[in-house]
Each structure stands twice: as structure tokens, then as C-alpha cells.
Protein backbone atom coordinates (compact mmCIF):
# COMPACT_ATOMS: atom_id res chain seq x y z
CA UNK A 1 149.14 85.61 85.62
CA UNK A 2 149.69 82.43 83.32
CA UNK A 3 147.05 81.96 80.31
CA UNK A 4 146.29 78.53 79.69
CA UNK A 5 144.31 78.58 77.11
CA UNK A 6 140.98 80.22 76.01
CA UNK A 7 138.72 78.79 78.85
CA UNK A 8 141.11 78.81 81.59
CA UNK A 9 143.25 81.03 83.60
CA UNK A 10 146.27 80.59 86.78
CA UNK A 11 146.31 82.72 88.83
CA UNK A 12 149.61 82.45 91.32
CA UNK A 13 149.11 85.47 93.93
CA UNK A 14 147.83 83.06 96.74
CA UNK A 15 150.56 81.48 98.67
CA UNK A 16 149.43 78.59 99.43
CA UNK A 17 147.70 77.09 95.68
CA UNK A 18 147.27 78.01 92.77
CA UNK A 19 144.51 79.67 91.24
CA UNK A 20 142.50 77.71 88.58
CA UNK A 21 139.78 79.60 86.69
CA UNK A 22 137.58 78.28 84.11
CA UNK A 23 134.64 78.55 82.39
CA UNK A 24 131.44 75.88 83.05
CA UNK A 25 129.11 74.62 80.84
CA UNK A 26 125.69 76.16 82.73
CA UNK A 27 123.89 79.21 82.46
CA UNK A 28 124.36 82.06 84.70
CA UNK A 29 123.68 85.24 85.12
CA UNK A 30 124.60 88.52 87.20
CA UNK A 31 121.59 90.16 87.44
CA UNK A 32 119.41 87.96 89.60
CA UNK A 33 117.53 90.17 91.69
CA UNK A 34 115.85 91.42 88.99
CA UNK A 35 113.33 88.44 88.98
CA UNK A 36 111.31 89.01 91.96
CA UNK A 37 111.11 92.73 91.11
CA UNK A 38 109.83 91.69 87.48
CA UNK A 39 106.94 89.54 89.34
CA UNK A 40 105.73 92.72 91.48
CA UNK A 41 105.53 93.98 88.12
CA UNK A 42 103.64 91.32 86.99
CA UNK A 43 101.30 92.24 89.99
CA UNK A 44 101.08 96.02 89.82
CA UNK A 45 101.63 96.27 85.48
CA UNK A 46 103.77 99.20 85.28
CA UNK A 47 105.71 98.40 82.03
CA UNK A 48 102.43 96.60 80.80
CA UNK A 49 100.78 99.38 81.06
CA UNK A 50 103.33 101.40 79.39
CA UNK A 51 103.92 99.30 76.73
CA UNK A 52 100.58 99.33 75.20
CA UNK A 53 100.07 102.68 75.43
CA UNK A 54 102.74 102.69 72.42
CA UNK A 55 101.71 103.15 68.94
CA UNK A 56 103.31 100.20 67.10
CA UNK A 57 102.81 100.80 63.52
CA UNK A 58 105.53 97.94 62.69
CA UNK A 59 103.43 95.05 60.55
CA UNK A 60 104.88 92.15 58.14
CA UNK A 61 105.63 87.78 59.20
CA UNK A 62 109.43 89.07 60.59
CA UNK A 63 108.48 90.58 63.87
CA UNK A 64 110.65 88.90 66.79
CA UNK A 65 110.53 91.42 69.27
CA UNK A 66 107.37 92.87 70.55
CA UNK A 67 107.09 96.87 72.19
CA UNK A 68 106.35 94.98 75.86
CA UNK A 69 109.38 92.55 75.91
CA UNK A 70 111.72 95.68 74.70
CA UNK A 71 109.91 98.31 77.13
CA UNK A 72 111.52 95.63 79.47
CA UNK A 73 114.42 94.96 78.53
CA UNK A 74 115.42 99.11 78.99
CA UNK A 75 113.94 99.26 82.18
CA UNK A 76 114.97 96.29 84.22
CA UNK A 77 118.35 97.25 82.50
CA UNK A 78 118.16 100.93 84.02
CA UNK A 79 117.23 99.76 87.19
CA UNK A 80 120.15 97.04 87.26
CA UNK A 81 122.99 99.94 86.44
CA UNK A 82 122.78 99.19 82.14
CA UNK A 83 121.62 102.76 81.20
CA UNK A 84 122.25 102.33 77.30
CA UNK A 85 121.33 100.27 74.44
CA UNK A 86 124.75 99.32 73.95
CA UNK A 87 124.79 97.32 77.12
CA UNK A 88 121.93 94.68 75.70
CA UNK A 89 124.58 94.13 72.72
CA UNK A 90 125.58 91.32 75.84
CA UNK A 91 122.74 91.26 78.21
CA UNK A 92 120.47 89.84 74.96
CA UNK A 93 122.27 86.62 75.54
CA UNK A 94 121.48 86.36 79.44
CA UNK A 95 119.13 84.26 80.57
CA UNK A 96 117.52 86.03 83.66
CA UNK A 97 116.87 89.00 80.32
CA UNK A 98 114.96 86.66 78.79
CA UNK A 99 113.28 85.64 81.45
CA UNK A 100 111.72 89.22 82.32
CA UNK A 101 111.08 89.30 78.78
CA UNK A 102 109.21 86.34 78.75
CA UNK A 103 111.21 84.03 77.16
CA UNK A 104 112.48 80.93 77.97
CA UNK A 105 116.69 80.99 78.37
CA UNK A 106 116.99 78.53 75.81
CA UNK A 107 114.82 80.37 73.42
CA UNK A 108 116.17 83.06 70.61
CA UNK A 109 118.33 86.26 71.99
CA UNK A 110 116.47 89.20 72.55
CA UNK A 111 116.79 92.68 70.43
CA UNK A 112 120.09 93.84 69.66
CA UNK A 113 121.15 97.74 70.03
CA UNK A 114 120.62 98.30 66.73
CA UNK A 115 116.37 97.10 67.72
CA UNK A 116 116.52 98.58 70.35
CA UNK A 117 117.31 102.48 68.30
CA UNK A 118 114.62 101.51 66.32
CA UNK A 119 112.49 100.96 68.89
CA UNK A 120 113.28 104.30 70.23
CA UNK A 121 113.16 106.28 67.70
CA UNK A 122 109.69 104.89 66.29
CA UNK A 123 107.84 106.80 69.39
CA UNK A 124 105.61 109.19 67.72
CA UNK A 125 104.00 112.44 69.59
CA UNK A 126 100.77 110.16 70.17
CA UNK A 127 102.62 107.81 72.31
CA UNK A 128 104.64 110.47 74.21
CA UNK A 129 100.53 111.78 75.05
CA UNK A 130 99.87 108.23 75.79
CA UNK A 131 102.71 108.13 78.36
CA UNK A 132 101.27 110.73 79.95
CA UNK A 133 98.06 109.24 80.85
CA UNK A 134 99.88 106.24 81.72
CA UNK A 135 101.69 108.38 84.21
CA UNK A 136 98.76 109.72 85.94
CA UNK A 137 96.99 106.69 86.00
CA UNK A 138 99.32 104.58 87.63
CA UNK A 139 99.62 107.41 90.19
CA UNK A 140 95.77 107.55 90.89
CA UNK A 141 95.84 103.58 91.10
CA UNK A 142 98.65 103.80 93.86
CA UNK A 143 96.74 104.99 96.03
CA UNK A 144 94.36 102.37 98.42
CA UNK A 145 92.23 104.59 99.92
CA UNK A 146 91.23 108.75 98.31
CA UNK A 147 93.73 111.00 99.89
CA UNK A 148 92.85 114.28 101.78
CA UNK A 149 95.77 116.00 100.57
CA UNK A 150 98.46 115.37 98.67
CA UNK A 151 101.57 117.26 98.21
CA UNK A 152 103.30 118.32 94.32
CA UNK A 153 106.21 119.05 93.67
CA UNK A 154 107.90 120.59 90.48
CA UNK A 155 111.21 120.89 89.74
CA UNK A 156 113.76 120.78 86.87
CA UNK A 157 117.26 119.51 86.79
CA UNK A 158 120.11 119.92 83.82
CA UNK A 159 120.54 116.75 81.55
CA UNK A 160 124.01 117.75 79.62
CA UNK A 161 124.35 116.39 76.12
CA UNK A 162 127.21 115.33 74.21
CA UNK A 163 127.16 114.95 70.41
CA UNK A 164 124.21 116.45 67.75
CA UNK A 165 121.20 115.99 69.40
CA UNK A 166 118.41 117.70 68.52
CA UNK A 167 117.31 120.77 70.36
CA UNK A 168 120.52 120.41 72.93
CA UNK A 169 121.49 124.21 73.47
CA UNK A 170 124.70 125.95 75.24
CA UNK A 171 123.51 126.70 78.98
CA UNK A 172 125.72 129.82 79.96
CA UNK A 173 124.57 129.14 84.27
CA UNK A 174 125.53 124.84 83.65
CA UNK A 175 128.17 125.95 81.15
CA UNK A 176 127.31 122.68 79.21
CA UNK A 177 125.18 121.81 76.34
CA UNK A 178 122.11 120.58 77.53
CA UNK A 179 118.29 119.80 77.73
CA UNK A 180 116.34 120.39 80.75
CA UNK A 181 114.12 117.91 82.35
CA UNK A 182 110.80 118.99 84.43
CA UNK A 183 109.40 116.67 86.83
CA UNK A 184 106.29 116.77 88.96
CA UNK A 185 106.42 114.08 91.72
CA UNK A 186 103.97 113.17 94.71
CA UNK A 187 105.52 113.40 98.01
CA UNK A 188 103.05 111.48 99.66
CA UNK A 189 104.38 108.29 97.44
CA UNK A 190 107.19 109.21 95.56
CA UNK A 191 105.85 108.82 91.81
CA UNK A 192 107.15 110.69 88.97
CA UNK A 193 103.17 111.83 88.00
CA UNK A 194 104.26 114.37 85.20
CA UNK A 195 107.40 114.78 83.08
CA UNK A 196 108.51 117.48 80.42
CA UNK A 197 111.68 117.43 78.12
CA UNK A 198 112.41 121.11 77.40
CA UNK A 199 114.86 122.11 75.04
CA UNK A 200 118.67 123.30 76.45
CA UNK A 201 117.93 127.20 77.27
CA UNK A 202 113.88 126.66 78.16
CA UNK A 203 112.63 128.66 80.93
CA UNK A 204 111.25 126.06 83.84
CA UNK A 205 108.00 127.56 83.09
CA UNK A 206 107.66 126.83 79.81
CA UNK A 207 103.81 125.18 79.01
CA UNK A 208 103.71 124.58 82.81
CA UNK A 209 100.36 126.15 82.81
CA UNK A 210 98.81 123.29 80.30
CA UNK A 211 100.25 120.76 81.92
CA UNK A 212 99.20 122.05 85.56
CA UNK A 213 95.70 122.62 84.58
CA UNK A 214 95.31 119.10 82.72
CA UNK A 215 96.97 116.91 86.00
CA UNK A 216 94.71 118.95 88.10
CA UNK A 217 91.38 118.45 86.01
CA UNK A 218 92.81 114.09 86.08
CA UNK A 219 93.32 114.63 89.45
CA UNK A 220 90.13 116.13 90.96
CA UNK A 221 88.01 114.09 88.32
CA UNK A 222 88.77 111.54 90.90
CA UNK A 223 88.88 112.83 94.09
CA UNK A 224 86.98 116.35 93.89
CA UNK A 225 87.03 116.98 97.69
CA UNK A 226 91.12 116.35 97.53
CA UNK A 227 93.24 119.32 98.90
CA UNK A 228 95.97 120.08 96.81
CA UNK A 229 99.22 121.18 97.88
CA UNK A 230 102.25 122.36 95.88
CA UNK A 231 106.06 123.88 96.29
CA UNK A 232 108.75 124.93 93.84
CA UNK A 233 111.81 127.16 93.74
CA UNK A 234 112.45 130.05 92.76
CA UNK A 235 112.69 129.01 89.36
CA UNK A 236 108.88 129.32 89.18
CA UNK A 237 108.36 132.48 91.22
CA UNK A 238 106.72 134.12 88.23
CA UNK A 239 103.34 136.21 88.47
CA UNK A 240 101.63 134.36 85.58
CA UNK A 241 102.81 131.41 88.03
CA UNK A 242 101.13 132.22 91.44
CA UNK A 243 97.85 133.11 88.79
CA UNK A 244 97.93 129.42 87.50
CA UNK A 245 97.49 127.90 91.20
CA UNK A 246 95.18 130.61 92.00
CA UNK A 247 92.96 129.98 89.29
CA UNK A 248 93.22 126.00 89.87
CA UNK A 249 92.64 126.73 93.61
CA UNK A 250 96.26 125.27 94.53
CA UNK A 251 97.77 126.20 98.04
CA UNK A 252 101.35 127.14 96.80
CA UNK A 253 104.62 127.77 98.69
CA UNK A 254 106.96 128.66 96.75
CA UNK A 255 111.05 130.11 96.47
CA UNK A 256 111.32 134.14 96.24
CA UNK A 257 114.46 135.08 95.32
CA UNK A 258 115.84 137.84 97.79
CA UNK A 259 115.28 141.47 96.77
CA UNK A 260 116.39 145.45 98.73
CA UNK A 261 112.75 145.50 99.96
CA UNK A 262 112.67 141.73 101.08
CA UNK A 263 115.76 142.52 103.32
CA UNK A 264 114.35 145.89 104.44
CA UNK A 265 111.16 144.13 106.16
CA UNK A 266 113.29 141.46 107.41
CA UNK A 267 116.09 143.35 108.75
CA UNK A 268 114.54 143.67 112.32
CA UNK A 269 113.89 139.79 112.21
CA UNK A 270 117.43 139.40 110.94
CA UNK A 271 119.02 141.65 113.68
CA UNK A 272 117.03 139.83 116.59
CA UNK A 273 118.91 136.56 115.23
CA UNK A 274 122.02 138.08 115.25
CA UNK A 275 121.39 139.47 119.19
CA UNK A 276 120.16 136.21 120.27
CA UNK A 277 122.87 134.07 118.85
CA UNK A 278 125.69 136.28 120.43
CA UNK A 279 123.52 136.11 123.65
CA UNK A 280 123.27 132.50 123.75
CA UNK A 281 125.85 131.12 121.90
CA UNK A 282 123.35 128.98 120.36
CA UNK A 283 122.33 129.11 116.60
CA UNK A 284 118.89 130.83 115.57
CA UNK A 285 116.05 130.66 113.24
CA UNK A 286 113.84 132.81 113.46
CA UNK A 287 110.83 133.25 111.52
CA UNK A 288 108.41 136.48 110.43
CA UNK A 289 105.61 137.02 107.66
CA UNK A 290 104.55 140.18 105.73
CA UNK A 291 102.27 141.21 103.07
CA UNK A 292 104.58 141.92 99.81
CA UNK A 293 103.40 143.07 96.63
CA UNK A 294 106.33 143.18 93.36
CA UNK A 295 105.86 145.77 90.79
CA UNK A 296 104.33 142.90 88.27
CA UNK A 297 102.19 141.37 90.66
CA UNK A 298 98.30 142.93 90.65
CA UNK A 299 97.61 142.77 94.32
CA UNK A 300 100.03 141.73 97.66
CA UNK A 301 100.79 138.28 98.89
CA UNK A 302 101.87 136.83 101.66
CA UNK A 303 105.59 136.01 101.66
CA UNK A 304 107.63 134.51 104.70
CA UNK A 305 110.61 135.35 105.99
CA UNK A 306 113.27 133.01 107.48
CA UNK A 307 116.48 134.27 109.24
CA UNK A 308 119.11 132.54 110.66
CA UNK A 309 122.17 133.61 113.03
CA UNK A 310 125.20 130.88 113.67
CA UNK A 311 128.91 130.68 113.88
CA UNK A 312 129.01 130.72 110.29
CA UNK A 313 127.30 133.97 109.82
CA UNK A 314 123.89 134.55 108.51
CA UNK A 315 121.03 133.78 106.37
CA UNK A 316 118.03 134.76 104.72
CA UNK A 317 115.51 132.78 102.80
CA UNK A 318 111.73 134.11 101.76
CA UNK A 319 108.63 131.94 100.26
CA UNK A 320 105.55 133.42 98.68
CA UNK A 321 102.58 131.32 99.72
CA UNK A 322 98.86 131.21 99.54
CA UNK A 323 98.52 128.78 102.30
CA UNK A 324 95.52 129.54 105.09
CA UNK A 325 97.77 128.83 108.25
CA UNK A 326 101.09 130.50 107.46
CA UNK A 327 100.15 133.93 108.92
CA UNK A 328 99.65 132.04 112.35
CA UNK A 329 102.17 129.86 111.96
CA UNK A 330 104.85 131.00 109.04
CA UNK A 331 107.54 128.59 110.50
CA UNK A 332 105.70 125.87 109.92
CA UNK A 333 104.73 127.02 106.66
CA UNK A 334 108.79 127.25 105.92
CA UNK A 335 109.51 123.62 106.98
CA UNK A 336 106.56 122.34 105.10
CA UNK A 337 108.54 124.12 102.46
CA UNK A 338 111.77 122.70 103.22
CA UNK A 339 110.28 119.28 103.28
CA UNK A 340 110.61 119.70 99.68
CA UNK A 341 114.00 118.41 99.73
CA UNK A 342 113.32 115.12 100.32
CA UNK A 343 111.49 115.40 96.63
CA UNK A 344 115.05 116.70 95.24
CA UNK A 345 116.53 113.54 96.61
CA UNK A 346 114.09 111.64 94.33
CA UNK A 347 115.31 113.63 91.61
CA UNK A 348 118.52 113.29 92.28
CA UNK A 349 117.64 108.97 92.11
CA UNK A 350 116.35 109.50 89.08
CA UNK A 351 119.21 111.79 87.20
CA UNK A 352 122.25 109.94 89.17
CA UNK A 353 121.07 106.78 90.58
CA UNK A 354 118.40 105.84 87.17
CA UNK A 355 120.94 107.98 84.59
CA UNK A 356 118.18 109.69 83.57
CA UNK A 357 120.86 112.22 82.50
CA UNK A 358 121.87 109.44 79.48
CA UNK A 359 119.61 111.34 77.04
CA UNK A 360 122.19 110.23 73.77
CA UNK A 361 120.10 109.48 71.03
CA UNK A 362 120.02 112.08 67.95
CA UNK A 363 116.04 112.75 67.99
CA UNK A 364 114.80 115.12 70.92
CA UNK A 365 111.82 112.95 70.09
CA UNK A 366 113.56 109.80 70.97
CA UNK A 367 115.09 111.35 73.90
CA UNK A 368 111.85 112.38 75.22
CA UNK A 369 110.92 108.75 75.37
CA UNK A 370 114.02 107.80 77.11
CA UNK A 371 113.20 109.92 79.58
CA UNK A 372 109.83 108.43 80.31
CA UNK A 373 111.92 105.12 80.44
CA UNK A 374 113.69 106.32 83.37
CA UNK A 375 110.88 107.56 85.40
CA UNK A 376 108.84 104.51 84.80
CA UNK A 377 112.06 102.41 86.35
CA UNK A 378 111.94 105.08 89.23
CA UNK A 379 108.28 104.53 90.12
CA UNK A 380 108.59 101.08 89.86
CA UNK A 381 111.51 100.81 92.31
CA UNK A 382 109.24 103.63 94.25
CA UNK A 383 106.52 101.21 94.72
CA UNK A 384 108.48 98.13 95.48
CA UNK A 385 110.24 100.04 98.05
CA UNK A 386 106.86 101.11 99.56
CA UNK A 387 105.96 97.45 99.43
CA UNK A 388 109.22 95.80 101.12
CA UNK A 389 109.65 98.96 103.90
CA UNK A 390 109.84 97.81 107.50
CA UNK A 391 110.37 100.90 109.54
CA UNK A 392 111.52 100.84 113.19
CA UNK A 393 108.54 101.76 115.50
CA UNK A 394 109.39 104.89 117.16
CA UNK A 395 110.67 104.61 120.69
CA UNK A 396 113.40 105.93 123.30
CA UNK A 397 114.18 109.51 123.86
CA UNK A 398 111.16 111.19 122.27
CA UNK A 399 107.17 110.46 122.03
CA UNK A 400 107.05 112.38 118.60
CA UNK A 401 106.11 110.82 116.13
CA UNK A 402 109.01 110.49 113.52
CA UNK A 403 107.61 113.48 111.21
CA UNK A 404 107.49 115.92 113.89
CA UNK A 405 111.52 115.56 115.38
CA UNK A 406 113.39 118.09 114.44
CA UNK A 407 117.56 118.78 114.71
CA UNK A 408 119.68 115.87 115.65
CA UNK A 409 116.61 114.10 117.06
CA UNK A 410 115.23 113.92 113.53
CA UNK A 411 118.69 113.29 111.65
CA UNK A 412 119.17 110.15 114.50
CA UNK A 413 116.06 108.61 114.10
CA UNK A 414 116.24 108.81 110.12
CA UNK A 415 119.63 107.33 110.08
CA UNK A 416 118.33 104.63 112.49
CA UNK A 417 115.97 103.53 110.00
CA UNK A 418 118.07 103.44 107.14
CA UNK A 419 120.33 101.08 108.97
CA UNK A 420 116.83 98.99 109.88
CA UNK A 421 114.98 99.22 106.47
CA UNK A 422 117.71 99.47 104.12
CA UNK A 423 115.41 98.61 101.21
CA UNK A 424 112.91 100.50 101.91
CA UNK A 425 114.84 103.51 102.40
CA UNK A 426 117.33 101.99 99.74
CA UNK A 427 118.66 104.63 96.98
CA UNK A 428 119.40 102.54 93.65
CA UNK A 429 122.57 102.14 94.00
CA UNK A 430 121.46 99.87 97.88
CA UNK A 431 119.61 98.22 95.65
CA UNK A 432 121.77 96.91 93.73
CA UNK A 433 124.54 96.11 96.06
CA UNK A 434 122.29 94.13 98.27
CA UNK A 435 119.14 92.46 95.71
CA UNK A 436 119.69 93.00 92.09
CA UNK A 437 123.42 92.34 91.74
CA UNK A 438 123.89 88.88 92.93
CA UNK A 439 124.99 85.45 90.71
CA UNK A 440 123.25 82.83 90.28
CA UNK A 441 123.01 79.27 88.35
CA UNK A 442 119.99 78.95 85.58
CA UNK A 443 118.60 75.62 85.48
CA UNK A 444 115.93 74.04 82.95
CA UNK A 445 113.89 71.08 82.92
CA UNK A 446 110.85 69.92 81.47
CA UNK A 447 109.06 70.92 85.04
CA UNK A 448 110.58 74.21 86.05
CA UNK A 449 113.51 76.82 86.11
CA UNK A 450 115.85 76.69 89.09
CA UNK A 451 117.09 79.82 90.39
CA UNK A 452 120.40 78.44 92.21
CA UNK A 453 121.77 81.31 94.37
CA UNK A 454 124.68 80.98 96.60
CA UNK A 455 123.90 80.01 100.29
CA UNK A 456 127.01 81.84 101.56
CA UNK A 457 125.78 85.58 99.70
CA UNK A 458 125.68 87.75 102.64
CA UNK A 459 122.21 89.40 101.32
CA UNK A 460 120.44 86.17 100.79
CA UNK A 461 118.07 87.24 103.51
CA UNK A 462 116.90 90.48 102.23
CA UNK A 463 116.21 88.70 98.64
CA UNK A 464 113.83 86.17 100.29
CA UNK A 465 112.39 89.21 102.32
CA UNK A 466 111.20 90.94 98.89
CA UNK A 467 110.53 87.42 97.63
CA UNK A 468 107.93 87.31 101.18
CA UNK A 469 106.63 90.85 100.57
CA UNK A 470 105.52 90.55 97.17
CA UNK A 471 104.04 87.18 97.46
CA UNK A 472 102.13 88.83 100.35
CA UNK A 473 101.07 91.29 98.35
CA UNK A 474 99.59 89.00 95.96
CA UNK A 475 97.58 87.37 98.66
CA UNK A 476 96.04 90.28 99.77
CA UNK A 477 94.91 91.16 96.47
CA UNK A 478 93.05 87.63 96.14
CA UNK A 479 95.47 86.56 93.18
CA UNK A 480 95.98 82.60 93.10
CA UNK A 481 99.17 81.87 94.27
CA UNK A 482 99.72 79.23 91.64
């Protein structure tokens, strides 16, 4: 490679020519996809919404950056792979930024790190309350129509921690210093509705109880007649626990970690597995449910037993549950249990996909509000994904409906519609290879902004397909289209 000069590079690899590169004069960005996400935001006012629920208690003629345009800036940065403040030490400069900001890109930069710590470490304990509400409502408002039921989820996953943060503790099972994060989701939509920062070593169940009791009081304040579902692991499988959902008239399933009396009443079930498998030659699953009482429980519940016999040996799994139909049915009871896993792969967005695991600033405080960041980035990309999906109608070898395949029927027909609907069953990292991350040319006039993308961009299609869907969307809400 030959340097010629600052603004221009040779490149002499190819063959045939050389390779010139050099730097032009107009204004363009990486990050383009980002706009038509930031006008279903527009629509729908997620990080509106946020935003004012923060306590600004800033004042004085100096102000440049306002609480909305940096509540922006972090999370059209986290959804477009920029999970730190660092990263808007550049991105404050780029013009498609300051567009979602709401600035012109020939207006002043946008807030530096330095602001942008500030910012985040400003959030008081009444905004972290505000946030929330915020949560909840935007979950009740996603709705169109009441629900019957809808389905909760609660689970926790490890954020490690590197440095002097506060409350970060030494996690002998993670072997890492660490917080933990608690989520509550909605499986019927896929919104973070609750979210808990616990310090390093916190049991799961730590204040689950007060926040359980006040989502469920927001919750039924709306829809009274709604049946309520929920399902966590064994993490949870605490008596003071199953008394919470009994008092708030929850139908729980939930993990039971295996015990020497579990295995005793599930032996025989166990052992038929085993005989029918070698019979066969075709894996089982078998299914059985008993009446179970632990020494710190005050009266017996009904736990179900799974057992399974296949080449690779055997297993065992039990759930406790206060469900109405599992005694008739405890197998379907178990998968509507499983189903649950689907809600770990939203987790798993939001740690891996949203870096929701990029907890680094000093105040647990701070931290806590970072962490709200992230889920607000994963319900927006939730929504939007809800809004663009274009499943496959369901056709060929079966007359299920997609829900109710099971085996390779189910795995087929699921990895048929991801290759169909690959936004709407898009995990971040689809969504940036094929909307967000994609050049283009900014240019101004006195009449508009031109958005100049590259005809020969392989995913120009699905861009003007979210372009189509959210402008739809607008229409049916009555908006004027401008």
C-alpha cells in the first residue's frame, strides 16, 4: 500500500488498476437505517416517553443538549452496535445522529462522552421510579385490543463487571465479579415490562414480591377480568414464592430442582421410558403428575414430572404449578413451560445482541439507568419487528396451526419463516446486517434532506419494506401523512 498523502490512498493488489481512494467533500454516514426506525418512534414515543419521565434538575443560559436528544443518542446507538459513551466521542459529528436527535446535519455536534457521563450519572431514584411506570405503560398501550391472558416471565441473567463499580460482588457459581439483572417480559409481545438491578451476590428473589404485587395491581387496574399467567426457574422455587402468586391469584409453573423423593415418585415413570425406548428404538417423553409437599411448604402442590429415555441416556425435569388443567393434561402443562425459552432468547437479545451486559459506569445508580437504556432499545426493536413481520401462511405437510407442531415439523416450519420474515424474526445483529448498517450520501437544501442510498445495496428492498410498514402504520392511526 502506497500513501499519497493525507486524503488519499493506492492501493496496488488488483491486477488490472490501481486502486485510488480518497476522501469527498459530502456528508455521509454509516448508520442509515436508523432513520426510518427513529420515525416509528416518532409514531409510537418510546424514548419520548422515557425522556420526560427524567428529573432534569440542570438550569442556567448554557444548556445545549436536552435529556430527549441524549436519551436518543444512547439508544439508537445501542441498537446500531455503539454500546458506550465513548463511541459518540465520533458518532456526535454524524449527520444521520443529528438527525434522530433533531438537529439539522449542519447544525452544532451533539454531546460529547464526557455529557453524556453526566447525563448518566444525574438519574436520581425518582427517575429510576419514573422508568418504571414508563415501562408498564408502554406495555399496556401495546396492546390494540384487552388481552384474555397474557403470559410473564421472570428471569435473571449475570452482567460481569470490570473495574470499581459500586455494589459489583465476586459470584463464586459465574466466577466473575458481577451484578445481576432481573427481567420480567410479556411473551405475548416481547416487552421488557419490569426490570431490577440487584447487586453481584443477590438472591433472584430479592424484593420480587413488591415488584410482583405493584405490576399486578397496574396490570389488572386495566384489565380486571385478564388471566394471568407466569413461569420461572428454579431460581424462584421458593415457598414465600409460590405464596406471592397465590395471594395475587397468579397461575404459576415454575422449575423444581430435583430432590430423593422427586425421583422416588418418578422412578416408575422413568423406568417405563427406559422400557419403551429399548422397545422401540425411538426416543421417549413421558409425562406424570403427583401431589408433593417439601418440608417448608404448609400444604402439598401439584408438581409434574417429565422423563425422557434416548440414545443419550436419560432425563428428568419437575415443575411445581398451580395451573387448573395440568392434572388432566401435565404434558401440556410442561411444554407451556418449556415455551419459556423462547423468553430466554429475548434475554439473551438483550444481554448479547443490546450489550446490556456493558454496565461500566462507577455508580450502581448510573448503571441502573443504563440498564433501562437497553431494554427501552429492546422494546423498541420488539415493536418494530411486530410491525414489519410477514409470516408465511401455514401450508404443506401439516393443517396445524404453527403453535401446535411439534419435533422437526415445528423446528422446519420455524426455520422456514426466518428465511421468509427475516426482520420480523430478525435478532439484532439481522438487523443490522440487512437495515441499520448501510451508507448513504446526506444532502441539504433549502427544501429538504436527501437520503442518497446505493441502488446496487443488496438489502435496499427490505429498507423500503420498513419504510412501507411504518408509513402504513401511520395511516391507520389517522396521522397526516405530511
Amino acid at each position: 500500500m502506497i500513501i499519497q498523502g493525507a486524503t488519499q490512498a493506492t492501493l496496488d493488489f488488483f491486477d488490472g488498476q490501481p486502486i485510488v481512494i480518497e476522501v469527498g467533500s459530502g456528508q455521509l454516514t454509516s448508520d442509515a437505517g436508523l432513520l426510518p426506525i427513529c420515525q416509528f418512534d416518532a409514531q409510537i414515543g418510546l424514548t419520548e416517553q422515557f425522556a420526560a419521565a427524567l428529573v432534569d434538575s440542570r438550569s442556567g443560559p448554557n444548556l445545549t443538549h436536552s435529556y430527549a436528544e441524549m436519551t436518543r443518542m444512547r439508544v439508537y446507538g445501542i441498537l446500531a452496535d455503539y454500546e458506550d459513551q465513548n463511541d459518540h466521542d465520533t458518532l456526535r459529528h454524524d449527520p444521520v445522529f443529528k438527525l434522530l436527535a433533531g438537529r439539522s446535519p449542519e447544525d452544532a455536534d451533539l454531546a460529547s462522552q464526557p455529557t453524556l457521563s453526566r447525563f448518566e450519572n444525574a438519574i436520581d431514584c425518582r427517575s429510576l421510579m419514573n422508568l418504571q411506570e414508563v415501562l408498564i405503560d408502554q406495555f399496556l398501550t401495546s396492546f390494540a385490543e384487552p388481552p384474555q391472558t397474557i403470559t410473564l416471565d421472570i428471569d435473571t441473567f449475570d452482567d460481569p463487571t470490570h473495574g470499581q463499580q459500586q455494589l459489583t460482588f465476586f459470584h463464586g457459581y459465574y466466577e466473575q465479579y458481577q451484578y445481576l439483572a432481573r427481567v420480567i417480559t410479556c411473551a405475548e409481545n416481547d416487552q421488557v415490562v419490569m426490570v431490577a438491578l440487584l447487586f453481584g451476590v443477590a438472591s433472584p428473589t430479592l424484593a420480587v414480591d413488591d415488584d410482583l404485587e405493584h405490576l399486578v395491581g397496574r396490570i389488572r387496574a386495566v384489565w380486571p377480568d385478564v388471566r394471568i399467567l407466569l413461569r420461572a426457574d428454579s431460581g424462584f422455587a421458593t415457598p414465600e414464592f409460590y405464596e406471592v402468586c397465590e395471594q395475587l391469584r397468579l397461575e404459576y409453573t415454575i422449575g423444581l430442582k430435583s430432590n430423593s423423593v422427586l425421583q422416588r415418585n418418578s422412578q416408575e415413570l422413568l423406568n417405563e421410558a427406559v422400557r419403551l425406548q429399548e422397545t422401540t428404538g425411538q426416543p421417549q417423553r413421558l409425562f406424570d403428575g403427583f401431589a408433593y409437599q417439601a418440608g417448608s411448604w404448609p400444604a402439598p402442590r401439584f408438581v409434574v414430572a417429565k422423563a425422557e429415555a434416548n440414545a443419550q441416556g436419560t432425563n428428568r425435569r419437575f415443575v411445581v404449578t398451580n395451573r387448573l388443567g395440568a392434572p388432566i393434561l401435565p404434558e401440556a402443562a410442561y411444554d407451556a413451560y418449556a415455551e419459556r425459552g423462547e423468553s430466554e432468547n429475548r434475554n439473551k437479545e438483550l444481554k448479547c445482541g443490546l450489550h446490556a451486559d456493558r454496565l461500566s459506569d462507577h455508580r450502581f445508580m448510573a448503571n441502573y439507568f443504563r440498564l433501562y437504556l437497553h431494554c427501552l432499545a429492546a422494546n423498541l426493536l420488539s415493536r418494530l419487528r411486530q410491525a414489519v413481520a410477514d409470516p408465511p401462511q401455514p401450508s404443506g405437510e401439516s393443517e396445524l396451526p404453527p403453535e401446535a407442531r411439534a419435533g422437526a415439523e415445528r423446528r422446519r416450519w420455524f426455520n422456514h419463516r426466518r428465511e421468509h420474515d427475516p426482520l420480523g424474526e430478525g435478532h439484532p445483529a439481522t438487523w443490522r446486517t440487512r437495515l441499520i448498517k448501510v451508507a448513504a450520501e446526506i444532502i441539504v437544501s433549502t427544501r429538504r434532506i436527501v437520503i442518497r442510498l446505493s441502488g446496487a445495496w443488496p438489502h435496499l428492498g427490505h429498507y423500503f419494506a420498513v419504510c412501507a410498514a411504518v408509513a402504513h402504520l401511520r395511516a391507520l392511526r389517522g396521522w397526516d401523512s405530511g
